[in-house]
C-alpha atoms as a PDB file:
ATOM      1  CA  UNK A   1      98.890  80.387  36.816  1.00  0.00           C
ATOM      2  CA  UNK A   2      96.813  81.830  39.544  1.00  0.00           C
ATOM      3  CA  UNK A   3      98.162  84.846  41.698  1.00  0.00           C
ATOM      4  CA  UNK A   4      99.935  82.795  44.823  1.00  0.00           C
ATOM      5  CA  UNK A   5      97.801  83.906  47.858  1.00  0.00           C
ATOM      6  CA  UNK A   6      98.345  80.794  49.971  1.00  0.00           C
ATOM      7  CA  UNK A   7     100.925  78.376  51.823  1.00  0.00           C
ATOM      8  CA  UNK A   8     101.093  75.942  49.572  1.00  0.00           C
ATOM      9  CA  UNK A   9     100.429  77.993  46.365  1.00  0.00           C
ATOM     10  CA  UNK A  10     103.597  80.164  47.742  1.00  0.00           C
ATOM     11  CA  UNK A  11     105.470  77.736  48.155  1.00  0.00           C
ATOM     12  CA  UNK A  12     104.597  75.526  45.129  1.00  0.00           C
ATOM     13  CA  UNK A  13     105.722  78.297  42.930  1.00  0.00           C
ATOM     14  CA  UNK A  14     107.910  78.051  39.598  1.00  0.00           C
ATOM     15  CA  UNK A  15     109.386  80.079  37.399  1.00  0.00           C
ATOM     16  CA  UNK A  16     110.219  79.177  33.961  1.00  0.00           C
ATOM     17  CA  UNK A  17     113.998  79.151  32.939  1.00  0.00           C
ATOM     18  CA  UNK A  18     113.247  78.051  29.180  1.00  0.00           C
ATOM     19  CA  UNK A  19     113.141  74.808  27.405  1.00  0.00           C
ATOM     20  CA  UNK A  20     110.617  73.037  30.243  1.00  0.00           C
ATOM     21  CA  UNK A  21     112.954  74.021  32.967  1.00  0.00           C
ATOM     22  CA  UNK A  22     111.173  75.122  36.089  1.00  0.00           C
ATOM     23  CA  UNK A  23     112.748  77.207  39.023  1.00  0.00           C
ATOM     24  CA  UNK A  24     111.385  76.094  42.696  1.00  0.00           C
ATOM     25  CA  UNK A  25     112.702  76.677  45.986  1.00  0.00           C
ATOM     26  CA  UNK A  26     112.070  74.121  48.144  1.00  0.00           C
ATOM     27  CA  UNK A  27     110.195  75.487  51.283  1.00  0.00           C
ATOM     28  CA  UNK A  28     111.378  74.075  54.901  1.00  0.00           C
ATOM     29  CA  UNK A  29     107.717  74.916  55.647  1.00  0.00           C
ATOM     30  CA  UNK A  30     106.155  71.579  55.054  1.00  0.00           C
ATOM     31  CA  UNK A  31     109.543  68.944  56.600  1.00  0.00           C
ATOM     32  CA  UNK A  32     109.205  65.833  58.592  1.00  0.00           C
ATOM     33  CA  UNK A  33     111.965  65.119  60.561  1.00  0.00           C
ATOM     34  CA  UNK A  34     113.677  63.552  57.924  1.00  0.00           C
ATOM     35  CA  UNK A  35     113.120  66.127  54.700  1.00  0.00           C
ATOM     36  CA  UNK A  36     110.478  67.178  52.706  1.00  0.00           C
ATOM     37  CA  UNK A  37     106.719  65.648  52.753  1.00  0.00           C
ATOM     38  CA  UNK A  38     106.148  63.650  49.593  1.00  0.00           C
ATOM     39  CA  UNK A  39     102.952  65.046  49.007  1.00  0.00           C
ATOM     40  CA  UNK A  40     104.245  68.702  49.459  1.00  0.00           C
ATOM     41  CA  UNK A  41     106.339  67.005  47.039  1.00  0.00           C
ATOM     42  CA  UNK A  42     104.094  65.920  44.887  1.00  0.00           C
ATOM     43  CA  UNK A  43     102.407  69.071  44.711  1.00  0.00           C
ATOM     44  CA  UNK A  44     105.502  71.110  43.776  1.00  0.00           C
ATOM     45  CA  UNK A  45     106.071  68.365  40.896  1.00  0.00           C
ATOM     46  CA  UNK A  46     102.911  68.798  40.048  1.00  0.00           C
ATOM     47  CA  UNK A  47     102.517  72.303  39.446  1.00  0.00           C
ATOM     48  CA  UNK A  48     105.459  72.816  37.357  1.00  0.00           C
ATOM     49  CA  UNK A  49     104.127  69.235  34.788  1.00  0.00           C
ATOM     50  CA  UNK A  50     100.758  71.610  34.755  1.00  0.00           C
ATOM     51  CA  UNK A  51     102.725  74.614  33.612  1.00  0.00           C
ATOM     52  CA  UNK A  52     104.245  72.405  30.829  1.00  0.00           C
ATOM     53  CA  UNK A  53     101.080  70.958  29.956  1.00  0.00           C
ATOM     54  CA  UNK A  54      99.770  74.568  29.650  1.00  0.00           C
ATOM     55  CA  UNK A  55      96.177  73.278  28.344  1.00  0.00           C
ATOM     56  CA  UNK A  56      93.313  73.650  31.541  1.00  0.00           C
ATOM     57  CA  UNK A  57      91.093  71.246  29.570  1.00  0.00           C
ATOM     58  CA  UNK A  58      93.883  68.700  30.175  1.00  0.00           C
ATOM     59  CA  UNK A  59      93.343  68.013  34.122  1.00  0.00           C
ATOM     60  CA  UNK A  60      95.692  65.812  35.901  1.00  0.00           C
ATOM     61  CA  UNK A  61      94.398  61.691  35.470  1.00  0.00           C
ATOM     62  CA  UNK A  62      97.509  60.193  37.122  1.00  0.00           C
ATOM     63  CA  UNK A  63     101.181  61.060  38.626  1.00  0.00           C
ATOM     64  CA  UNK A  64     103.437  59.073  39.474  1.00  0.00           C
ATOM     65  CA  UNK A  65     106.235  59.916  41.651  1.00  0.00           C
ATOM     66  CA  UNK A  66     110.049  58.178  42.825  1.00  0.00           C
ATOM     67  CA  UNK A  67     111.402  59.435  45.432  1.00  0.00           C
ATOM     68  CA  UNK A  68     115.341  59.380  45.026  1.00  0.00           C
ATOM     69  CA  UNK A  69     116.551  61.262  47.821  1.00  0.00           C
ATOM     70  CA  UNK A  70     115.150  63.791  50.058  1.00  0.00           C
ATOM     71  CA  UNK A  71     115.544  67.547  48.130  1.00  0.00           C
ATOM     72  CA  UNK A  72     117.289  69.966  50.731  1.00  0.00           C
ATOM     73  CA  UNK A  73     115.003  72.094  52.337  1.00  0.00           C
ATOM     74  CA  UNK A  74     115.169  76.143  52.048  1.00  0.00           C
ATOM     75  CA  UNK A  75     117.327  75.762  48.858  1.00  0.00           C
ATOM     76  CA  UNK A  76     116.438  76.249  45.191  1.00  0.00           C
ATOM     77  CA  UNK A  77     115.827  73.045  42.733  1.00  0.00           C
ATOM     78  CA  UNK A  78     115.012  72.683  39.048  1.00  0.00           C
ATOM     79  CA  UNK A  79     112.427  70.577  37.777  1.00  0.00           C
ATOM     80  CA  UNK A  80     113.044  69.579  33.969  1.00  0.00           C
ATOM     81  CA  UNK A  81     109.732  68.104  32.232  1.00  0.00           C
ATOM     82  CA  UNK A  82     108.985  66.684  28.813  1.00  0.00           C
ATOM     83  CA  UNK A  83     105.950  66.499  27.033  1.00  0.00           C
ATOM     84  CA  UNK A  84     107.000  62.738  25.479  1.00  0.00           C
ATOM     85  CA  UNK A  85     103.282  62.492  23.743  1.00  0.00           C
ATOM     86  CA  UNK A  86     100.653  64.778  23.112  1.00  0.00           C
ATOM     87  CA  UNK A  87      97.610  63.568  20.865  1.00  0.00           C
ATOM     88  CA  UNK A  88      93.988  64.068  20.584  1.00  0.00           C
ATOM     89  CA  UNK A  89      92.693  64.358  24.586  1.00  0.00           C
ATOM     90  CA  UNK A  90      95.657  63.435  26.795  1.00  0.00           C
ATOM     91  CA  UNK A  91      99.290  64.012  27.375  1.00  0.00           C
ATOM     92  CA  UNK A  92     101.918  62.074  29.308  1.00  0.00           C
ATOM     93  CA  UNK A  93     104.462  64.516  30.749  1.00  0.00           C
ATOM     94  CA  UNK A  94     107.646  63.778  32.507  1.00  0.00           C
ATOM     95  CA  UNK A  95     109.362  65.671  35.335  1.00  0.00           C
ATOM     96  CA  UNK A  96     112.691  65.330  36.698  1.00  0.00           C
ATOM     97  CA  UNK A  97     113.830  67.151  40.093  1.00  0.00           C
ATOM     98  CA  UNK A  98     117.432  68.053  40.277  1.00  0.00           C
ATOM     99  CA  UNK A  99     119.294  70.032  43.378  1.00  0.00           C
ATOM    100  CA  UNK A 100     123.319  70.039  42.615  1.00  0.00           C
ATOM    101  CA  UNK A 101     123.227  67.961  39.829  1.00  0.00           C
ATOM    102  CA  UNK A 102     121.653  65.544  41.478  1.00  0.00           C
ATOM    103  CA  UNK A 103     118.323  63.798  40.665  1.00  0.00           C
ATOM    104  CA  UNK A 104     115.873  63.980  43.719  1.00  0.00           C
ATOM    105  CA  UNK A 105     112.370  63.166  42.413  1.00  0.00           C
ATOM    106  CA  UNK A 106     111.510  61.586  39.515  1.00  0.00           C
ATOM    107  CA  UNK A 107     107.526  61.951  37.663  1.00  0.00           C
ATOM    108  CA  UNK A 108     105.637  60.780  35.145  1.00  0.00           C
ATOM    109  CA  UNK A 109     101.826  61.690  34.586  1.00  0.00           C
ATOM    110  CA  UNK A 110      98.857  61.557  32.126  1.00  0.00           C
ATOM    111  CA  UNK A 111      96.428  64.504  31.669  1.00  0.00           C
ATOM    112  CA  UNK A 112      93.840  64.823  29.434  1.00  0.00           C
ATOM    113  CA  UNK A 113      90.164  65.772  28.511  1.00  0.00           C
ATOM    114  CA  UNK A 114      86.902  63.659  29.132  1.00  0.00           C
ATOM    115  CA  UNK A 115      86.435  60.896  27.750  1.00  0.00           C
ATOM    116  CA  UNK A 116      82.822  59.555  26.719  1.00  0.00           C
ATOM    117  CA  UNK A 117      81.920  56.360  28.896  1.00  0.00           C
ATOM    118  CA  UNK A 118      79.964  53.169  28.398  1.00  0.00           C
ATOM    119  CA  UNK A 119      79.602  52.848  32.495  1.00  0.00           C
ATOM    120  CA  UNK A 120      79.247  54.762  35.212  1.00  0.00           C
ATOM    121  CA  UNK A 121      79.961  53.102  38.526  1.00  0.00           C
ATOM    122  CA  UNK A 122      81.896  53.368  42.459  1.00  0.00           C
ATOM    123  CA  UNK A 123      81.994  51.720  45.522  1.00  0.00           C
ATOM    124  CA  UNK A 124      80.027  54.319  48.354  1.00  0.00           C
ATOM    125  CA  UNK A 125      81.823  56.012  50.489  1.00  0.00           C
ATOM    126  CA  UNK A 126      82.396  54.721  53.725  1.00  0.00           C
ATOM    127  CA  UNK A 127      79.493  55.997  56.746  1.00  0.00           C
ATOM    128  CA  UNK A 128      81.507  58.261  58.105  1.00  0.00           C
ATOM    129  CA  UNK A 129      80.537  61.122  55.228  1.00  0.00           C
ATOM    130  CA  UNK A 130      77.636  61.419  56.745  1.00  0.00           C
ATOM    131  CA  UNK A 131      78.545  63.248  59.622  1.00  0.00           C
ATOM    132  CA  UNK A 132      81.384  65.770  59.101  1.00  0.00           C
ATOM    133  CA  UNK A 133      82.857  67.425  62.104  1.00  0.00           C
ATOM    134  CA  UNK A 134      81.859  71.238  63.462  1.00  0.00           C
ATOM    135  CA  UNK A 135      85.431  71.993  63.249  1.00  0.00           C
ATOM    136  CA  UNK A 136      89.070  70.523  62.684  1.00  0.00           C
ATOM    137  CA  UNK A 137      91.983  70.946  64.946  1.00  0.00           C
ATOM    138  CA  UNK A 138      95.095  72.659  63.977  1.00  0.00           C
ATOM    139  CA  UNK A 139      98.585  72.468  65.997  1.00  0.00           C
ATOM    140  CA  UNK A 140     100.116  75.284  67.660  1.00  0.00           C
ATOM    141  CA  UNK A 141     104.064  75.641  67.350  1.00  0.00           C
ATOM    142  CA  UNK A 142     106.304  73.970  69.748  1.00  0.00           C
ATOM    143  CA  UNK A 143     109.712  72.226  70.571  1.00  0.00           C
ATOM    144  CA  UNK A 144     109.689  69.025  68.761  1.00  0.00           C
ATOM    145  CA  UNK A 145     106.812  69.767  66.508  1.00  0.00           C
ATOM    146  CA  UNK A 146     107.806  69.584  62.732  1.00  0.00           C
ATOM    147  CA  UNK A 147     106.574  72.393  60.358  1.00  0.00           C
ATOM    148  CA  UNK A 148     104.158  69.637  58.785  1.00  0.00           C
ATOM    149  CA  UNK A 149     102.327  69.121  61.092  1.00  0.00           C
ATOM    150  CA  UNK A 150     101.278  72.894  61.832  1.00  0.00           C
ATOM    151  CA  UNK A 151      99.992  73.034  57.314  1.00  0.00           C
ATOM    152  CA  UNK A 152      96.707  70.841  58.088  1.00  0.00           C
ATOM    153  CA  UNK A 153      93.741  70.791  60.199  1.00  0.00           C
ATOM    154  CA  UNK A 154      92.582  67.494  61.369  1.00  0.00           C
ATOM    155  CA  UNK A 155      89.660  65.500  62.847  1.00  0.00           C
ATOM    156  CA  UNK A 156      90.851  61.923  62.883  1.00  0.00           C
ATOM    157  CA  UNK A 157      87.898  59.349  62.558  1.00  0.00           C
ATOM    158  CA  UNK A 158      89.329  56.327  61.374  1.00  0.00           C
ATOM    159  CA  UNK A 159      91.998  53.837  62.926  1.00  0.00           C
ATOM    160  CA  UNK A 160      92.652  52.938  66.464  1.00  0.00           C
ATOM    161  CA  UNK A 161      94.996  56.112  67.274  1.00  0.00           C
ATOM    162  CA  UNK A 162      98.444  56.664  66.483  1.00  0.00           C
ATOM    163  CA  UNK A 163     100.689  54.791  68.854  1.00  0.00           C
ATOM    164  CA  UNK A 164      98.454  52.658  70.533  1.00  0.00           C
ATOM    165  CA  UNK A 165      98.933  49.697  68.962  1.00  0.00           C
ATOM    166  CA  UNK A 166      96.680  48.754  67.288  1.00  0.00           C
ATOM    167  CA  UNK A 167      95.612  45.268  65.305  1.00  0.00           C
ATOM    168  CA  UNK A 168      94.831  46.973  61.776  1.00  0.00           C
ATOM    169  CA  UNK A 169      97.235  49.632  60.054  1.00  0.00           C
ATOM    170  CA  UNK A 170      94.368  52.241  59.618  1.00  0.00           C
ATOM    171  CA  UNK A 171      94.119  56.376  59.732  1.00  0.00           C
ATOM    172  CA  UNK A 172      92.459  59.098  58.439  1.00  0.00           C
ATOM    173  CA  UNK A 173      89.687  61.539  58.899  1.00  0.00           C
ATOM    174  CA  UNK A 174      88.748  64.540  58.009  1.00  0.00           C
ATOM    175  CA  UNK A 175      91.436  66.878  56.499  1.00  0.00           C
ATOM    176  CA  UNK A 176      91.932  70.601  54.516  1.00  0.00           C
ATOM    177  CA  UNK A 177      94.637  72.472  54.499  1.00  0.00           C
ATOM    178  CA  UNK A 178      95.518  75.035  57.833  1.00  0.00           C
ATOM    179  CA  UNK A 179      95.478  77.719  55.679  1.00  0.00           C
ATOM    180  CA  UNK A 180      92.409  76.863  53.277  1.00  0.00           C
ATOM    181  CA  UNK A 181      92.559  76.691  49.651  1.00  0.00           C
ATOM    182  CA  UNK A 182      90.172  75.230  47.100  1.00  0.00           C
ATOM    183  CA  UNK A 183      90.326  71.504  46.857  1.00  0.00           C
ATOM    184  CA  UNK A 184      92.350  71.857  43.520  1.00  0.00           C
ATOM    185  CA  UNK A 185      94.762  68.766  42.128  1.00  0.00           C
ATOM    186  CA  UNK A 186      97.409  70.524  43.979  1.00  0.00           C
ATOM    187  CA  UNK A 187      96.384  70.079  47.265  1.00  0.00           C
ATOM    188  CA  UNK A 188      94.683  66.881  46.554  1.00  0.00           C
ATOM    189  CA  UNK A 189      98.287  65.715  45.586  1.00  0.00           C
ATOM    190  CA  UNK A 190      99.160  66.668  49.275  1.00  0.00           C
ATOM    191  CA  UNK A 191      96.359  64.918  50.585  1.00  0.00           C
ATOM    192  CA  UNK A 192      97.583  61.563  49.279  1.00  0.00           C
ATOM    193  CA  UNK A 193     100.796  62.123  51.847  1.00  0.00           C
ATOM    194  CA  UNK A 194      99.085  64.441  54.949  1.00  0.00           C
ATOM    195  CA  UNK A 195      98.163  61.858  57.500  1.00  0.00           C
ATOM    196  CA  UNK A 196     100.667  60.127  59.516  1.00  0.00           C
ATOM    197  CA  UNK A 197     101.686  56.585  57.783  1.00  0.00           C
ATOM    198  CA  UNK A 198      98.920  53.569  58.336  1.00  0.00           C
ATOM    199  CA  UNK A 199     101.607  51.562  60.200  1.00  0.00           C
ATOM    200  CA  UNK A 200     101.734  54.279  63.212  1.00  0.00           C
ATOM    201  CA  UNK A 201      98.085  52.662  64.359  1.00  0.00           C
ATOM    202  CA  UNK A 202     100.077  49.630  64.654  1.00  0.00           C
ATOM    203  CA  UNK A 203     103.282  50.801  66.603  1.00  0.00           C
ATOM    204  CA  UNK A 204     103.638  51.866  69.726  1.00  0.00           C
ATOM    205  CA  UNK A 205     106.392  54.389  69.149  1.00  0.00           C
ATOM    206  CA  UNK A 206     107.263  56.587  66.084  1.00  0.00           C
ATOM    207  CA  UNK A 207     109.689  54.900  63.280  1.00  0.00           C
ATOM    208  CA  UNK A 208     110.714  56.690  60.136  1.00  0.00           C
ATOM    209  CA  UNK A 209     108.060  55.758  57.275  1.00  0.00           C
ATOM    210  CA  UNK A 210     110.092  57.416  54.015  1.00  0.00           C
ATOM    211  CA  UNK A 211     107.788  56.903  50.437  1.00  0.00           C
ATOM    212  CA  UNK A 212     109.393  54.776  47.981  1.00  0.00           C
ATOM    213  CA  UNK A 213     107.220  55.830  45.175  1.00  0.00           C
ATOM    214  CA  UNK A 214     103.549  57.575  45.123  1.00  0.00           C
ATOM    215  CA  UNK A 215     100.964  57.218  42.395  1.00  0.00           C
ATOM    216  CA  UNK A 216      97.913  59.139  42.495  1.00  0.00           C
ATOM    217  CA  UNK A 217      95.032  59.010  40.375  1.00  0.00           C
ATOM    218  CA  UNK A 218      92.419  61.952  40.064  1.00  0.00           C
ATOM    219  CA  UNK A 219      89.078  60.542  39.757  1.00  0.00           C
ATOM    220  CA  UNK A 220      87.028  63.983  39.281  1.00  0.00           C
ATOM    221  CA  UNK A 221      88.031  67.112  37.433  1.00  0.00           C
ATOM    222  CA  UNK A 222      89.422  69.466  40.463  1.00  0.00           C
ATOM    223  CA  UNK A 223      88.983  71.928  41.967  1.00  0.00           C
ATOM    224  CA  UNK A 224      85.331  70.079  42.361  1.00  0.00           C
ATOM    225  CA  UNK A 225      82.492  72.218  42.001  1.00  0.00           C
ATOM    226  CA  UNK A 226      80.426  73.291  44.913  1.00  0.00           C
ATOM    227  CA  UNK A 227      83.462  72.805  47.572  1.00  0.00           C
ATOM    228  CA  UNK A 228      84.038  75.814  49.795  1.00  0.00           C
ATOM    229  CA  UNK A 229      87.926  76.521  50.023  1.00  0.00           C
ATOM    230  CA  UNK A 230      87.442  75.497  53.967  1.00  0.00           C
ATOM    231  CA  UNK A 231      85.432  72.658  53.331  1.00  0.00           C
ATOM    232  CA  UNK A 232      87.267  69.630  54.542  1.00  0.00           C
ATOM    233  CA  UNK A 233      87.910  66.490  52.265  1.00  0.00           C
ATOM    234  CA  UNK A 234      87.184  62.965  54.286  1.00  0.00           C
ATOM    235  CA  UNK A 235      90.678  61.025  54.063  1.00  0.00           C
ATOM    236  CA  UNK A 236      91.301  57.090  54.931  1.00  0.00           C
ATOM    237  CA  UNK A 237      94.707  54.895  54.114  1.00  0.00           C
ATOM    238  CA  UNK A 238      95.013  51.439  55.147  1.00  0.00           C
ATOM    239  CA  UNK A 239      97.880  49.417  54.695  1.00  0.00           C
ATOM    240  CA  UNK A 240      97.414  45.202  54.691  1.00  0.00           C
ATOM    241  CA  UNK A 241     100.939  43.792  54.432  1.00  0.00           C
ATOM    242  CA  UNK A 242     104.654  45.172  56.221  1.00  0.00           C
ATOM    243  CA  UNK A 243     107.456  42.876  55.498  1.00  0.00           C
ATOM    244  CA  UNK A 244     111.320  43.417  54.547  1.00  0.00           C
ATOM    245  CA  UNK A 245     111.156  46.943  55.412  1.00  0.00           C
ATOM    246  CA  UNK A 246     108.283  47.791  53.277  1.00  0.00           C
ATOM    247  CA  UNK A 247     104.746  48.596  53.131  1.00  0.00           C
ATOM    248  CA  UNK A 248     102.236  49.670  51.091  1.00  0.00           C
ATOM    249  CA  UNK A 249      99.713  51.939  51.794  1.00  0.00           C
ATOM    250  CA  UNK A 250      96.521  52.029  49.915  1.00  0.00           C
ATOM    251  CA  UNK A 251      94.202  56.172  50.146  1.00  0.00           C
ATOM    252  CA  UNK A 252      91.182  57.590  49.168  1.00  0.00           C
ATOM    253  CA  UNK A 253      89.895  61.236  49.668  1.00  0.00           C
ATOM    254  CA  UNK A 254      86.377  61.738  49.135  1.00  0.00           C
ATOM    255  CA  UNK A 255      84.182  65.193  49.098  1.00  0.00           C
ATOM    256  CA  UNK A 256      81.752  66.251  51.737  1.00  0.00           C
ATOM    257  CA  UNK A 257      78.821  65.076  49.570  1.00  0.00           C
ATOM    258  CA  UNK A 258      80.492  61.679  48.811  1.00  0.00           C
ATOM    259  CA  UNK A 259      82.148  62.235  45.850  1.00  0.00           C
ATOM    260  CA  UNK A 260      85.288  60.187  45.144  1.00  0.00           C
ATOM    261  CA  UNK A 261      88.149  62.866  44.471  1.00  0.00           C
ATOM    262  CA  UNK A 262      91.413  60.466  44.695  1.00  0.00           C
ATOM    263  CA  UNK A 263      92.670  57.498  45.173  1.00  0.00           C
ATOM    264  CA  UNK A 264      96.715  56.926  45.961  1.00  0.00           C
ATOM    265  CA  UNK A 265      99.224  54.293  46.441  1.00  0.00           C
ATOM    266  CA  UNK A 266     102.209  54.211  47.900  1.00  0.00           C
ATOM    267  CA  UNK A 267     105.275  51.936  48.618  1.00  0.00           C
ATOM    268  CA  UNK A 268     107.200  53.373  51.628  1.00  0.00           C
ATOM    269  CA  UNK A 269     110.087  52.537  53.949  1.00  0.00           C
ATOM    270  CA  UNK A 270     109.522  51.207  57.637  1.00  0.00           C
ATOM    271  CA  UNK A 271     112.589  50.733  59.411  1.00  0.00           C
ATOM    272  CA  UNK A 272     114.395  51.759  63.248  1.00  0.00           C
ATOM    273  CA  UNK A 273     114.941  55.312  63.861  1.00  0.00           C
ATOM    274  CA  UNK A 274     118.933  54.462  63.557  1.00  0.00           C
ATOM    275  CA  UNK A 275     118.787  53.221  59.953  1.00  0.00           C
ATOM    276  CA  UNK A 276     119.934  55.860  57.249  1.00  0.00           C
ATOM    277  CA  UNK A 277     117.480  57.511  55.126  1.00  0.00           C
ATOM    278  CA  UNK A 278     117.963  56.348  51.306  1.00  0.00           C
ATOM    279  CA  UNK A 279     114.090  58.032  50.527  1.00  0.00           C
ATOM    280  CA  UNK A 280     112.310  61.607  50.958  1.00  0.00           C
ATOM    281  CA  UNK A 281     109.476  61.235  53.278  1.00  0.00           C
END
C-alpha cells in the first residue's frame, strides 16, 4: 500500500499477521459519543479486504458492512478476510472484525475489473453542483466536541439545519476530509457515514442514531481522475420512513464536475439518549 501520510491513511493502517489476518488499532481519533464512526469503520474494513484482494485492477464495486458492537477505541483489533470466489474480473471477499474474541464488524464486498456495457445512463446531479463553495468550515477543539467532528470540513447546503425541526429528514453538502486526501474508495467509504444522521433535520435535540448495517456501492473507479486531494465531494442523505426504532437512510456523493462517485444505504438505530447501545455508530 501507499506510504501513510494522512489521518485517515494513519489510522486505517494494517499489518499482516499471515493467513488473511490483518493487525489494526482502532484510533479514538474519529469517535462519536457512543464509539467508533461507521464509516471510519468502513474504511478500516476496507483497507485491510483491499490488501487481501491484492489486485489494483480489482476496485471496490460494493461493501457491505454489520455492525455488531461498537470496537473499543485506542485498542488493537484483527480483521480476518476470505477471498470465498475469485474468477475472471471480480472477487467477493469477506472480512470479519474481532477485539477479545469477540466479533465487532462483520463485511462482505465485490471487486472487480470493467465490465463492457450495453447502456450508459444516470439521473443528474442535483443544482447545487453548480456552485461549490470558496471554502469549507472545519471545527476547532472544545469541551463537548467529539474527535469526529474535528476529521471533516463542511459547507452544509442541503436540509433545513440540524435541530430545527424540520418537515423532511434531509442533510448534506459539501464535504472532504480536514486533513485532505485524494478522493480514493477509502475515504469515499467515510463519506457514506460523515454527515450527521438525516433524522437530526427532523429533531429538535440530539438522539443516538447507531448504523445497523451500511452498504456502499462505488459507481466510478476511485481515486477519480482530475480531483485535487482538497477538492470537496458534494454529499446528500435523505431518509423517508422512521418507525420501531429504525430508519433508513438513503446517500449519494457526487464529484465537483457532476460525476456520480457513490451511492450508500444504511439501516440505523433511533432511539432516547437513555437506551443502551446494541450497534457501533
Amino acid at each position: 500500500m501507499a506510504t501513510t501520510t494522512t489521518e485517515l491513511d494513519r489510522d486505517t493502517a494494517v499489518i499482516a499477521v499471515g493467513d488473511g489476518v490483518w493487525q489494526a488499532t482502532i484510533s479514538d481519533q474519529w469517535a462519536v459519543p457512543r464509539g467508533p464512526n461507521g464509516g471510519y469503520i468502513a474504511a478500516l474494513m476496507l483497507r485491510a479486504m483491499l490488501c487481501a484482494v491484492d489486485d489494483e485492477a480489482r476496485a471496490p464495486r460494493s461493501l457491505t458492512l454489520h455492525y455488531l458492537r461498537p470496537p473499543v477505541p485506542g485498542t488493537d483489533a484483527t480483521i480476518h478476510t476470505t477471498i470465498e470466489r475469485a474468477g475472471r474480473t471480480l472477487s467477493t471477499v469477506t472480512a470479519r472484525m474481532v477485539q477479545d474474541d469477540r466479533p465487532m464488524v462483520i463485511a462482505i464486498g465485490a471487486f472487480a475489473n470493467d465490465f463492457p456495457t450495453v447502456a450508459d445512463y444516470s439521473t443528474p446531479p442535483p443544482p447545487e453542483i453548480a456552485t461549490p463553495p470558496k471554502e469549507l468550515h472545519t471545527l476547532e477543539p472544545a469541551p463537548g466536541v467529539p474527535p469526529i467532528a474535528l476529521r471533516a470540513a463542511l459547507s452544509p447546503v442541503f436540509g433545513p439545519g440540524p435541530m430545527s425541526g424540520g418537515d423532511e429528514a434531509l442533510v448534506g453538502g459539501w464535504l472532504r476530509l480536514a486533513d485532505p486526501r485524494p478522493a480514493d474508495a477509502l475515504a469515499v467509504a467515510f463519506y457514506t457515514d460523515a454527515w450527521l444522521p438525516s433524522p437530526f433535520a427532523r429533531l429538535t435535540t440530539p438522539a443516538p442514531a447507531p448504523t445497523v448495517d451500511l452498504t456502499i456501492h462505488f459507481r466510478t473507479r476511485l481515486p477519480y481522475a482530475g480531483m485535487a486531494p482538497d477538492d470537496p465531494v458534494l454529499a446528500r442523505f435523505s431518509s423517508s420512513t422512521s418507525a420501531g426504532g429504525f430508519f433508513e437512510e438513503d446517500g449519494a456523493i457526487w464529484a465537483p464536475d457532476g460525476t456520480l462517485l457513490a451511492q450508500s444505504r444504511q439501516l440505523a438505530l433511533l432511539f432516547p439518549g437513555a437506551a443502551p447501545p446494541p450497534a457501533s455508530s
